[in-house]
N, C-alpha and C. Protein backbone atom coordinates (compact mmCIF):
# COMPACT_ATOMS: atom_id res chain seq x y z
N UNK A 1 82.94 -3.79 -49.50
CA UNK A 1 83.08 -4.04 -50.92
C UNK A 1 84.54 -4.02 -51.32
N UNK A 2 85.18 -3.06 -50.64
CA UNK A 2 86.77 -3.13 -51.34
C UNK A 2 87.87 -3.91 -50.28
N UNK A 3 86.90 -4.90 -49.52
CA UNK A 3 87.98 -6.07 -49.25
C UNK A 3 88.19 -6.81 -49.98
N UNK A 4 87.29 -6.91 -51.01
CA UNK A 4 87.43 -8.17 -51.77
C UNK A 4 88.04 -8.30 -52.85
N UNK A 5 88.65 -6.58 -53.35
CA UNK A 5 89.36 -6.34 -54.71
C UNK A 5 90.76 -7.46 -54.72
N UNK A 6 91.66 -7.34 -53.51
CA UNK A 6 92.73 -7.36 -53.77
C UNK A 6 92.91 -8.98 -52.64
N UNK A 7 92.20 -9.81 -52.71
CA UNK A 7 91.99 -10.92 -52.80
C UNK A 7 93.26 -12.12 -53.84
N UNK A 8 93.49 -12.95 -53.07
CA UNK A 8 94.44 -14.11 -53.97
C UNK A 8 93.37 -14.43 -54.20
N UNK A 9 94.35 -15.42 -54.61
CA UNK A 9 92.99 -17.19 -55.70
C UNK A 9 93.01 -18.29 -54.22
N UNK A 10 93.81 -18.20 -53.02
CA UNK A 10 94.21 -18.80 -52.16
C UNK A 10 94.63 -20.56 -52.63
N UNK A 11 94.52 -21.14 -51.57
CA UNK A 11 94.58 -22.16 -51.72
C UNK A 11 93.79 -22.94 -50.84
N UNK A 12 93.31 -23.85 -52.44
CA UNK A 12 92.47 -24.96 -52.55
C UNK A 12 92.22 -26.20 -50.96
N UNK A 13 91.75 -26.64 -50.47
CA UNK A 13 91.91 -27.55 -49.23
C UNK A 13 90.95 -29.06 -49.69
N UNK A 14 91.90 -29.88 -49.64
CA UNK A 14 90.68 -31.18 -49.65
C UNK A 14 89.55 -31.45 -49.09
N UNK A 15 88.94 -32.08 -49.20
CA UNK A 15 87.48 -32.02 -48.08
C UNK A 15 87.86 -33.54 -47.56
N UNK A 16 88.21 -32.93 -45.96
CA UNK A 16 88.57 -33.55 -44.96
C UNK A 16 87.34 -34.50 -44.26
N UNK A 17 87.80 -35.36 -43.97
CA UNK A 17 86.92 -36.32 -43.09
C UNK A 17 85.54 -35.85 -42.47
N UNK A 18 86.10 -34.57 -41.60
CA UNK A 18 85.18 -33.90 -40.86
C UNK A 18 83.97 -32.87 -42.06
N UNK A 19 84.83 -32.25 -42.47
CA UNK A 19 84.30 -31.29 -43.77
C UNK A 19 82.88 -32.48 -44.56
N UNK A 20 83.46 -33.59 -44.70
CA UNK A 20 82.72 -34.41 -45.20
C UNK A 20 81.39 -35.08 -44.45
N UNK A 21 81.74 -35.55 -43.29
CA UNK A 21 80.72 -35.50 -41.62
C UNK A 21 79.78 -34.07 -41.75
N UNK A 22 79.88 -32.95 -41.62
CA UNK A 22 79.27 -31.87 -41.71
C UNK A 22 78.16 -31.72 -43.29
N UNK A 23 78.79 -31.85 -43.81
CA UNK A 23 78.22 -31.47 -45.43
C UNK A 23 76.84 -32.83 -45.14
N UNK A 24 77.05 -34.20 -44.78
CA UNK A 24 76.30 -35.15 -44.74
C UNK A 24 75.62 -34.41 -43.64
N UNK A 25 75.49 -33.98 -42.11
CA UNK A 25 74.66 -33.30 -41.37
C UNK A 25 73.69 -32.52 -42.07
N UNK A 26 74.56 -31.64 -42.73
CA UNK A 26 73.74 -30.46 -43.65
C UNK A 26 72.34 -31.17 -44.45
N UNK A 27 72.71 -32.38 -45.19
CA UNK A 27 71.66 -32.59 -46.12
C UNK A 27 70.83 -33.17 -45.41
N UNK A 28 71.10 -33.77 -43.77
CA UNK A 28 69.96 -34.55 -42.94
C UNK A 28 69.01 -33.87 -42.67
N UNK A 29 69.23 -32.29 -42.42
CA UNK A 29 68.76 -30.96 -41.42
C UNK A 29 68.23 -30.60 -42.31
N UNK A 30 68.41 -30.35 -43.61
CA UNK A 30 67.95 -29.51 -44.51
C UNK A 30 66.33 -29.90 -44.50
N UNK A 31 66.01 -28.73 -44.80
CA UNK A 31 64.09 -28.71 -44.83
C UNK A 31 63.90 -28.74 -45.95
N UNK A 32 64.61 -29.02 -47.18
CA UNK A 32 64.56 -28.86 -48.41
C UNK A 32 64.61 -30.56 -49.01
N UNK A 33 65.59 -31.15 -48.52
CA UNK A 33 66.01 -32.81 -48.97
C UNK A 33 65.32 -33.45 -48.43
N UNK A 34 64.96 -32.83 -46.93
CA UNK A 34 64.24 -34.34 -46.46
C UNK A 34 63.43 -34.96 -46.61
N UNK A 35 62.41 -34.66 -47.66
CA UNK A 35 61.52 -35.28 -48.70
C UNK A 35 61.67 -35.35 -49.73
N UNK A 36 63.02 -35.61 -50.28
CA UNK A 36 63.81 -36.30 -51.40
C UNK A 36 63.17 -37.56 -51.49
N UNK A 37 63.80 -38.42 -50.72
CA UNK A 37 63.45 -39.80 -50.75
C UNK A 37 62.70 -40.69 -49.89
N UNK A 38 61.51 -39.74 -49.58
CA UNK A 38 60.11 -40.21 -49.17
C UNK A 38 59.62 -41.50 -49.98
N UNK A 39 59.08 -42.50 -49.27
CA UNK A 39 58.85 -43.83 -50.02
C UNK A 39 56.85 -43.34 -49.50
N UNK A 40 56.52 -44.59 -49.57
CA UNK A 40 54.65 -44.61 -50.12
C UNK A 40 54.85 -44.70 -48.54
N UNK A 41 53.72 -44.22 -47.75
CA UNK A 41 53.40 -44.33 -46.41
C UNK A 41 52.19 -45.52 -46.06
N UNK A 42 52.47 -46.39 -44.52
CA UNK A 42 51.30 -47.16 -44.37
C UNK A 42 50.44 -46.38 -43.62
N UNK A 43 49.08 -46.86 -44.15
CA UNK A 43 47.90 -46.23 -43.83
C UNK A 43 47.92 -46.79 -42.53
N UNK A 44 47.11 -46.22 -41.49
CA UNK A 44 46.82 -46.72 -40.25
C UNK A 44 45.52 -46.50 -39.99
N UNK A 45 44.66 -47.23 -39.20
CA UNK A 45 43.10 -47.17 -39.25
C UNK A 45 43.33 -46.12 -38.32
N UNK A 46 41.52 -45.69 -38.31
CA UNK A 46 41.62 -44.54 -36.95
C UNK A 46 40.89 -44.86 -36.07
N UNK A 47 41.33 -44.59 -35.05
CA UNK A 47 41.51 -44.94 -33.71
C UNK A 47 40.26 -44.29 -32.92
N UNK A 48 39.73 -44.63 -31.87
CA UNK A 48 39.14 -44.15 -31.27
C UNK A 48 39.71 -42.52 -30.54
N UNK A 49 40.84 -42.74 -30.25
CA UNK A 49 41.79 -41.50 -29.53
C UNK A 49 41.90 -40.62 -30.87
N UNK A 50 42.02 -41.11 -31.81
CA UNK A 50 42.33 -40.49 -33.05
C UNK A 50 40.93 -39.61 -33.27
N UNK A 51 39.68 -40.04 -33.44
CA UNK A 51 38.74 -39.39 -33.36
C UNK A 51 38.19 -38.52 -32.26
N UNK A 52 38.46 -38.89 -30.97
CA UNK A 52 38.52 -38.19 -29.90
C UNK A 52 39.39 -36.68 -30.14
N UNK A 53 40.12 -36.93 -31.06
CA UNK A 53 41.43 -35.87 -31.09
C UNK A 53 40.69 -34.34 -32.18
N UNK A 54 40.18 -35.47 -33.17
CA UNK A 54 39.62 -34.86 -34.18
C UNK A 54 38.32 -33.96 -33.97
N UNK A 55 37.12 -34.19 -32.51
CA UNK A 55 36.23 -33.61 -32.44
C UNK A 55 36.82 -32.76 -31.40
N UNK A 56 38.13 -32.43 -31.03
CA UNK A 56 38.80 -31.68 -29.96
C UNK A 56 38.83 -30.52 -30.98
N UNK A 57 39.31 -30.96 -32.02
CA UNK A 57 40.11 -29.73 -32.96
C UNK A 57 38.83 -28.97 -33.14
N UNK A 58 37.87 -29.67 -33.54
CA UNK A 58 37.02 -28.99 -34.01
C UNK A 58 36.47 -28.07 -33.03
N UNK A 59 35.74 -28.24 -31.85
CA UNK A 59 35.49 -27.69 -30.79
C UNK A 59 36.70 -26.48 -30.81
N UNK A 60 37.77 -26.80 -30.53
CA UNK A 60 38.62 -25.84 -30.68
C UNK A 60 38.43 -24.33 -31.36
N UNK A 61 38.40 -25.02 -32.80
CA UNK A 61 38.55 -23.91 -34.29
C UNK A 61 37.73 -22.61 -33.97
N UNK A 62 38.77 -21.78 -34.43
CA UNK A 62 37.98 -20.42 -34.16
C UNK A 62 36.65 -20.32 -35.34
N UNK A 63 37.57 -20.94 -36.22
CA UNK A 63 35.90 -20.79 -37.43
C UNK A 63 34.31 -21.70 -36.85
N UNK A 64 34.54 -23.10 -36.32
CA UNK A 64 33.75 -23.70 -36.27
C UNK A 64 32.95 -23.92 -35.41
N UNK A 65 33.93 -22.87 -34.14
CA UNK A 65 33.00 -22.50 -32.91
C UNK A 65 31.56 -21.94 -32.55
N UNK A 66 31.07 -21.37 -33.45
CA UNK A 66 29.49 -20.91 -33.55
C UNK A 66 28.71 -21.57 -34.25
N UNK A 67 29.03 -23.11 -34.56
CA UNK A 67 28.21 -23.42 -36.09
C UNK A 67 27.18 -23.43 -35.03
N UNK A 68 26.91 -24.49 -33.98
CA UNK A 68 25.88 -24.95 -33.50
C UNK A 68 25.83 -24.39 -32.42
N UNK A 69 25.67 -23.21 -32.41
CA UNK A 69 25.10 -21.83 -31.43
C UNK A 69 23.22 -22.08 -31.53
N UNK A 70 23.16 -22.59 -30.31
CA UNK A 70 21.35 -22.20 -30.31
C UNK A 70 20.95 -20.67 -29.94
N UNK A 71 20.11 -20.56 -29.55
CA UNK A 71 19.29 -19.40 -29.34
C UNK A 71 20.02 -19.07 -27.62
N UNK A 72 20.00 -17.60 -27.56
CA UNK A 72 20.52 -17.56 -25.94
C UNK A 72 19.79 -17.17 -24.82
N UNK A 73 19.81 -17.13 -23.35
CA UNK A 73 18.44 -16.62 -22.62
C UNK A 73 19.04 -15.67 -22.29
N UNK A 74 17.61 -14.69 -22.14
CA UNK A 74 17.76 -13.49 -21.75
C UNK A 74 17.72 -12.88 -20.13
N UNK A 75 18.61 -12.40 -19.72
CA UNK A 75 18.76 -12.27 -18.73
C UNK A 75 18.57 -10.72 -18.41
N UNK A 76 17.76 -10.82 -17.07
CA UNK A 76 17.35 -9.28 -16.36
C UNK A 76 18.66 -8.40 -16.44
N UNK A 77 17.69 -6.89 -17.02
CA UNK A 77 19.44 -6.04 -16.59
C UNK A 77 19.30 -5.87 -14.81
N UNK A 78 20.51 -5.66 -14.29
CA UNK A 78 20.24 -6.07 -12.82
C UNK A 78 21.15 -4.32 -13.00
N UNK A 79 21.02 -4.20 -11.56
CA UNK A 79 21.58 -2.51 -11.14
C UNK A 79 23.25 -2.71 -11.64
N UNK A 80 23.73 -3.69 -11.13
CA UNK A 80 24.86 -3.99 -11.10
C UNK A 80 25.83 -3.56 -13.11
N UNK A 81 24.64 -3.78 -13.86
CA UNK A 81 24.85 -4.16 -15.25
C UNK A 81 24.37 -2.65 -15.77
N UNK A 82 23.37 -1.87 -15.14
CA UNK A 82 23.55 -0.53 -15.29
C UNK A 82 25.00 0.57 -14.88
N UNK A 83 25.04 -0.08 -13.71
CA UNK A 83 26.57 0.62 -13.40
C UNK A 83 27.83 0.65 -13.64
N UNK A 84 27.85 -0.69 -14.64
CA UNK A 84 29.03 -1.06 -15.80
C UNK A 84 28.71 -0.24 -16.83
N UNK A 85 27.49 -0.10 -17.51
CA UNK A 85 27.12 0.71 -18.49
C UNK A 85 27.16 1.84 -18.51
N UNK A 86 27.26 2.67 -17.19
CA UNK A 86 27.21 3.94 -17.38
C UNK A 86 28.71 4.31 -17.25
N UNK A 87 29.35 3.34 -16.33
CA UNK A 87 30.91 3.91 -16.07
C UNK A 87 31.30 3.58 -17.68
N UNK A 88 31.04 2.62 -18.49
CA UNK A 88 31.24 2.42 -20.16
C UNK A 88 31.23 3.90 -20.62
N UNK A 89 30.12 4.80 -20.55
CA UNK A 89 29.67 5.79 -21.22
C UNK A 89 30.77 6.99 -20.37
N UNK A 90 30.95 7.07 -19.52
CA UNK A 90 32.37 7.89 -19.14
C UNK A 90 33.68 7.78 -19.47
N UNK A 91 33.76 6.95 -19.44
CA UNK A 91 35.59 6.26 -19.83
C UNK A 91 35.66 6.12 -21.40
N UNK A 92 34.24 6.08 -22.07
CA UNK A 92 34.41 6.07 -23.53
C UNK A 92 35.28 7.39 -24.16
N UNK A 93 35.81 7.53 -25.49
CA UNK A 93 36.43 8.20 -25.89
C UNK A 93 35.78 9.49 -26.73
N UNK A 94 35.02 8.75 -26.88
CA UNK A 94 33.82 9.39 -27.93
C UNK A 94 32.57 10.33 -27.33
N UNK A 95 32.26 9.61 -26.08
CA UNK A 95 30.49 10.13 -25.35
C UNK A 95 31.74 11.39 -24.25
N UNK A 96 32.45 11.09 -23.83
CA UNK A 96 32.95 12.22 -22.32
C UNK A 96 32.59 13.67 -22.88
N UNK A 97 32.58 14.04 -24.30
CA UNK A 97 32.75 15.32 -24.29
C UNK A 97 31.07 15.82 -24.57
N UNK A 98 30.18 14.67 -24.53
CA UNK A 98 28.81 15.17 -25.10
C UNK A 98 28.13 15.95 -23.80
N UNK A 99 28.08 15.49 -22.74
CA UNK A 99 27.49 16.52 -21.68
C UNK A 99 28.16 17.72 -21.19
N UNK A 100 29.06 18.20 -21.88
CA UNK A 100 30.01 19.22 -21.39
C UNK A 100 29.28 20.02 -20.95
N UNK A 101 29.33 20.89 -20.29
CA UNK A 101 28.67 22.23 -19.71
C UNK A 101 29.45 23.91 -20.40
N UNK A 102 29.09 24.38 -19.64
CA UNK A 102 29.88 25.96 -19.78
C UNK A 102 31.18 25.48 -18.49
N UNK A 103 31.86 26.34 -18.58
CA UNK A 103 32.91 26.32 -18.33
C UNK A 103 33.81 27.59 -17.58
N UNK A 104 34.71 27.25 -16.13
CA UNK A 104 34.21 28.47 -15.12
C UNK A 104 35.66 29.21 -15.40
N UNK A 105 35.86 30.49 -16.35
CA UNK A 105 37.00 30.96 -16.39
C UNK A 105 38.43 30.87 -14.81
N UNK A 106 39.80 30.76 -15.21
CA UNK A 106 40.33 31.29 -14.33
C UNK A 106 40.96 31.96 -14.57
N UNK A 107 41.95 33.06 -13.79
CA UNK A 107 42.41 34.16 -13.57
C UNK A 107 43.72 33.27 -13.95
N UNK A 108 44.85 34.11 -15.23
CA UNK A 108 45.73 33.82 -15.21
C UNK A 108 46.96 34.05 -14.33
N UNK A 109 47.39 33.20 -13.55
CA UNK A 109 48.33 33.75 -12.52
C UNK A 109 49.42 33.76 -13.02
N UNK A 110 51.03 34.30 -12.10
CA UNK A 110 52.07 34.14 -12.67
C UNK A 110 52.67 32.49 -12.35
N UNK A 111 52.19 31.93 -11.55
CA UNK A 111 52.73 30.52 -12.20
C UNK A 111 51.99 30.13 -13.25
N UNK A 112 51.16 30.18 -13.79
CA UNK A 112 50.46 29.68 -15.52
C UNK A 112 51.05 30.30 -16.18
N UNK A 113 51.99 31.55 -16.17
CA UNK A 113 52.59 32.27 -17.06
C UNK A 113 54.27 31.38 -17.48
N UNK A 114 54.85 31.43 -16.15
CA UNK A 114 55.62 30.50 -15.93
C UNK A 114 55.67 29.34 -16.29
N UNK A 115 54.77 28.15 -16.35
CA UNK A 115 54.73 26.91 -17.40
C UNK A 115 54.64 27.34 -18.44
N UNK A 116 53.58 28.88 -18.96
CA UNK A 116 53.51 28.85 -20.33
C UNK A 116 54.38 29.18 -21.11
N UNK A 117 55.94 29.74 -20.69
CA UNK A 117 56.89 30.28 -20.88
C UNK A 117 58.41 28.88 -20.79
N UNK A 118 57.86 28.12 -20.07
CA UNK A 118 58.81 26.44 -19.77
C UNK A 118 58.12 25.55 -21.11
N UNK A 119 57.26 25.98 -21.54
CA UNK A 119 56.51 25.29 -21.90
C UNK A 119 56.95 25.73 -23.43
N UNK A 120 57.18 27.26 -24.18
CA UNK A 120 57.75 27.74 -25.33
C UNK A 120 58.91 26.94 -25.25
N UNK A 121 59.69 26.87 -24.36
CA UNK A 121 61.35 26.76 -23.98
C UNK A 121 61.59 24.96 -24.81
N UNK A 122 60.63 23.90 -24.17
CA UNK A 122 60.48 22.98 -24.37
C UNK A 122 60.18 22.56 -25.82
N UNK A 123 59.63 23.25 -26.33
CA UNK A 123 58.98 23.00 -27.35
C UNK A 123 59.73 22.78 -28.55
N UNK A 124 59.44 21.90 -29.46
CA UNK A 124 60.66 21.36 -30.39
C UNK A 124 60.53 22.06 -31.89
N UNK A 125 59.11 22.60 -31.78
CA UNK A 125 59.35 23.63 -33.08
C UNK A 125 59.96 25.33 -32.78
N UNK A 126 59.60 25.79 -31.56
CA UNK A 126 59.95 27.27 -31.48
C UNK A 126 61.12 27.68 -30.45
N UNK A 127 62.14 26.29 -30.43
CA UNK A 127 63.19 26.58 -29.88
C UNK A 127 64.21 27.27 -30.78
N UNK A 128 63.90 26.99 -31.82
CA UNK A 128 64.98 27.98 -32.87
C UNK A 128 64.81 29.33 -33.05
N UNK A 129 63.51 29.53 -32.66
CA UNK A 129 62.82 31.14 -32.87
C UNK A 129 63.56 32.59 -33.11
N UNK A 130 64.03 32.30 -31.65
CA UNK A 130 64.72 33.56 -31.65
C UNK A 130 65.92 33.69 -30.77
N UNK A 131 66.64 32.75 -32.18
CA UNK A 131 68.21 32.49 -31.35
C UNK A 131 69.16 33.50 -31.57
N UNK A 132 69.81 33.95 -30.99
CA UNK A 132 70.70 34.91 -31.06
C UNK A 132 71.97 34.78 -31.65
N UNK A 133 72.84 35.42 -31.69
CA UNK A 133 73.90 35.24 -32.21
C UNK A 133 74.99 34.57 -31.01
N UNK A 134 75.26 33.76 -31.16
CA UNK A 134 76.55 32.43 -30.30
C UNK A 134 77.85 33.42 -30.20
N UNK A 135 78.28 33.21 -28.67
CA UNK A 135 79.86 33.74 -28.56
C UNK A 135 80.83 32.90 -29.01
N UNK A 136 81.79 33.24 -29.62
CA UNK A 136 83.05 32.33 -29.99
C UNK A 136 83.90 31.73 -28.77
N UNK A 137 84.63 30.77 -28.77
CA UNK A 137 85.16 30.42 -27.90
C UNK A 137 86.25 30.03 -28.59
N UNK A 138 87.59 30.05 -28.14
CA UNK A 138 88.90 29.60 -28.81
C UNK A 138 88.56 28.17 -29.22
N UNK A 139 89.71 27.89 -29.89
CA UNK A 139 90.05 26.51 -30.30
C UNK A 139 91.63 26.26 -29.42
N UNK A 140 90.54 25.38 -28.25
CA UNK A 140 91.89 24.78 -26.86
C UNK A 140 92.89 23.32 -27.78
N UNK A 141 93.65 23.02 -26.94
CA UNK A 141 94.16 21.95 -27.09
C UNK A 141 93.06 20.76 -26.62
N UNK A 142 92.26 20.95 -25.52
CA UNK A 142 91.69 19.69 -25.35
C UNK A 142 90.33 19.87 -26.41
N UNK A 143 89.56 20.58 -27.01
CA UNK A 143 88.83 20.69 -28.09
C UNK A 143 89.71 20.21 -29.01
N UNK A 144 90.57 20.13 -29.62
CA UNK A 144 90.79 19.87 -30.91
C UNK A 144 91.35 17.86 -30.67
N UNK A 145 91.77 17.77 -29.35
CA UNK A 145 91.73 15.99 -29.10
C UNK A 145 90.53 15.71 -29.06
N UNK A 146 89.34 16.16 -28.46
CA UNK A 146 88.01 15.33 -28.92
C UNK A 146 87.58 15.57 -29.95
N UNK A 147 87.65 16.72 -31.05
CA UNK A 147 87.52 16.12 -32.41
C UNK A 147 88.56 15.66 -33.33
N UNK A 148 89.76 15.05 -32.87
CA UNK A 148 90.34 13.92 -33.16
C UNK A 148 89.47 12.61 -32.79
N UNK A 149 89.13 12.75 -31.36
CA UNK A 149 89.23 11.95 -31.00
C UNK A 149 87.48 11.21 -32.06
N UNK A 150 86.43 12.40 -32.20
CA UNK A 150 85.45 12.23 -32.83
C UNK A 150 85.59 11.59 -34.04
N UNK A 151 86.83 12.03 -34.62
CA UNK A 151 86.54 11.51 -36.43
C UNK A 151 87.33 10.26 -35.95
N UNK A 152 88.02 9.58 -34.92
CA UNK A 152 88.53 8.38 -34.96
C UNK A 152 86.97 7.25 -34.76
N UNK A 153 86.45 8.08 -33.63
CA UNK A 153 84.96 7.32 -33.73
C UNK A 153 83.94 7.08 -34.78
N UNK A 154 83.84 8.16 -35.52
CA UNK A 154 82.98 8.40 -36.97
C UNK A 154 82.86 6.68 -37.71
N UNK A 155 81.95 6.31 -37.69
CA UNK A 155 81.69 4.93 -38.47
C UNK A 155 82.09 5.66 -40.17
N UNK A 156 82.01 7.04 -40.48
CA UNK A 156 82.36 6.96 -42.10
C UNK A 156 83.59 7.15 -42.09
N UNK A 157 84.03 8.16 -41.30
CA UNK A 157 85.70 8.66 -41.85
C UNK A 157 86.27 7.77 -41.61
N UNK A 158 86.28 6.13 -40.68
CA UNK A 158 87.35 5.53 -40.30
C UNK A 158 88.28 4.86 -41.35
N UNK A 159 87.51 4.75 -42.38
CA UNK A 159 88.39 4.31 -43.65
C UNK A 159 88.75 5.19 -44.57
N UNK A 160 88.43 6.61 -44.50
CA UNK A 160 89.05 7.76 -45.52
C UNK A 160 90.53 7.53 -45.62
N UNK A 161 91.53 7.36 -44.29
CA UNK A 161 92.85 7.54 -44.97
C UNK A 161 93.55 6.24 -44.83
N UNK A 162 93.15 5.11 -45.06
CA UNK A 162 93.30 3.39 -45.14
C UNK A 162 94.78 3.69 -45.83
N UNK A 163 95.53 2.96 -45.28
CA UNK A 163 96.97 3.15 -46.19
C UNK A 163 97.14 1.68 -46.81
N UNK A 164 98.28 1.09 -47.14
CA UNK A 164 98.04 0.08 -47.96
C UNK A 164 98.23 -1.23 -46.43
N UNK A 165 98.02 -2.55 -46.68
CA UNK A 165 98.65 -3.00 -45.70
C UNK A 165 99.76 -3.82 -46.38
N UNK A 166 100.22 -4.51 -44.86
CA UNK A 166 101.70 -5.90 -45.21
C UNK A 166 101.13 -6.85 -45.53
N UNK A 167 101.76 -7.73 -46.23
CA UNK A 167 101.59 -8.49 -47.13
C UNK A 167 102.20 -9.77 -46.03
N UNK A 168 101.52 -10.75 -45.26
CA UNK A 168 101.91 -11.80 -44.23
C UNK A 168 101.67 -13.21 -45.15
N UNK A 169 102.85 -14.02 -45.07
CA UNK A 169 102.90 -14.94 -45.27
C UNK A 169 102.22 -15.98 -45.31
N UNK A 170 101.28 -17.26 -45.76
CA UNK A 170 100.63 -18.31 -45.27
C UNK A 170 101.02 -19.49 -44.42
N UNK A 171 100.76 -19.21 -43.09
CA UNK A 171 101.79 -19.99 -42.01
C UNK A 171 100.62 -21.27 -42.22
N UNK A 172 101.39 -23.05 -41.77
CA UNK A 172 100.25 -23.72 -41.22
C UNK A 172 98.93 -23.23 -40.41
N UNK A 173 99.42 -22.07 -39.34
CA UNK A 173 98.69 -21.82 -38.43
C UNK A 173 97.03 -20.92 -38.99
N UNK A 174 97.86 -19.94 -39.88
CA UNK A 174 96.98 -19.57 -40.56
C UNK A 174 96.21 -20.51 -41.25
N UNK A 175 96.45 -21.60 -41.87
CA UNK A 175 95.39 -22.22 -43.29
C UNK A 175 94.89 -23.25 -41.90
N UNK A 176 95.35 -23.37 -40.30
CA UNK A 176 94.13 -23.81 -39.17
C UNK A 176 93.02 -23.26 -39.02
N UNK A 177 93.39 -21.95 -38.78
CA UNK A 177 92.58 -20.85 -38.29
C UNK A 177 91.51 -20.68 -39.63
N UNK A 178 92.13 -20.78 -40.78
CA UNK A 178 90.90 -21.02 -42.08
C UNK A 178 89.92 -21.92 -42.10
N UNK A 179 90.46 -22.64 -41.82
CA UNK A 179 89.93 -24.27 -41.63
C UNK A 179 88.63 -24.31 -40.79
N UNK A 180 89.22 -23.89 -39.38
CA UNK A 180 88.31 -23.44 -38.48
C UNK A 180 86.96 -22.85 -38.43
N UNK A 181 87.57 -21.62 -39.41
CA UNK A 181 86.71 -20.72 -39.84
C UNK A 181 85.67 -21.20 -40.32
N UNK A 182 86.00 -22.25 -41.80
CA UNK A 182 84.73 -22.72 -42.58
C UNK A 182 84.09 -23.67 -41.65
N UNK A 183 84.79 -24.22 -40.43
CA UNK A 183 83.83 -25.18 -39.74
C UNK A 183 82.21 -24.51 -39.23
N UNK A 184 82.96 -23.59 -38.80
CA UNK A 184 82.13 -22.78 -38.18
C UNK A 184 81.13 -21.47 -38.68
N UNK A 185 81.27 -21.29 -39.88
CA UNK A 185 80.45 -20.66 -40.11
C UNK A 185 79.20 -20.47 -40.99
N UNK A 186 78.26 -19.94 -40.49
CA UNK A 186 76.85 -20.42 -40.83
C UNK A 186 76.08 -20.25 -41.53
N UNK A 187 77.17 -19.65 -42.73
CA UNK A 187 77.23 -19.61 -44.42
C UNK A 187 77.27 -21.46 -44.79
N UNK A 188 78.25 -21.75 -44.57
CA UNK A 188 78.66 -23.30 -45.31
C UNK A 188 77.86 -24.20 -44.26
């Protein structure tokens, strides 16, 4: 936002040959003009391929695919179609827990104690629990270059202490490099 305060009025550029070539591209491409100046269209009969095309679509259509669904045959359940069905009823999400049984205690050992203790450690709510009080450590010379070196990285502080800049001349080279610029970019 505050590049744009202290902005000239610059200077103006003719619209060059090319500038002019481009702008005419623009209105060819545009999805907006190119039915500007649409004239009346000729009708064309339809075609055999044309109708061929037309009972494709239809066949196709997800809507129109069942109109003319007859009746379907019924086919034997075979063993094969039981044993899909029952592995269905295991792998389901819902039925695995309905035949549960009782359930055969085990003896807590010290490795179950051990995960259950890796397992507090891990954990992203009760790692703060019962934190202790932190030892101090000096402030080194190489600590205080990486947080230099941090607030040089910081995407906010990098513009806190912006000083003013120099004020550079308008060379030919520069109002090229402008030039350039508007060729190319995919604003204009």
């Amino acid at each position: 936002v505050k590049y744009k305060e202290s902005i000239g009025k610059g200077t103006p550029i003719p619209d060059l040959p090319e500038v002019k070539r481009v702008k005419e591209t623009q209105k060819h491409i545009s999805s907006v003009l190119y039915k500007e100046e649409l004239g009346t269209g000729t009708p064309t009969p339809v075609t055999p391929e044309m109708e061929r095309v037309k009972r494709n679509q239809e066949q196709i259509s997800s809507v129109l695919y069942k109109e003319g669904l007859g009746a379907g045959t019924a086919t034997p359940v075979t063993p094969e179609m039981e044993r899909v069905r029952r592995n269905q009823e295991h792998i389901s999400s819902v039925l695995y827990k309905e035949g549960l049984g009782v359930g055969t205690p085990v003896p807590v050992t010290p490795e179950m104690e051990r995960v259950k203790r890796n397992q507090e450690n891990f954990s992203s709510v009760l790692y703060k629990e019962e934190l202790g009080t932190g030892t101090p450590t000096p402030v080194t010379p190489e600590i205080e270059r990486v947080k230099r070196n941090q607030e040089n990285f910081s995407s906010v502080l990098y513009r806190e202490e912006l000083g003013t800049g120099t004020p550079i001349p308008v060379t030919p080279e520069l109002e090229r490099v402008k030039r350039n610029q508007e060729h190319l970019s995919s604003v204009l």
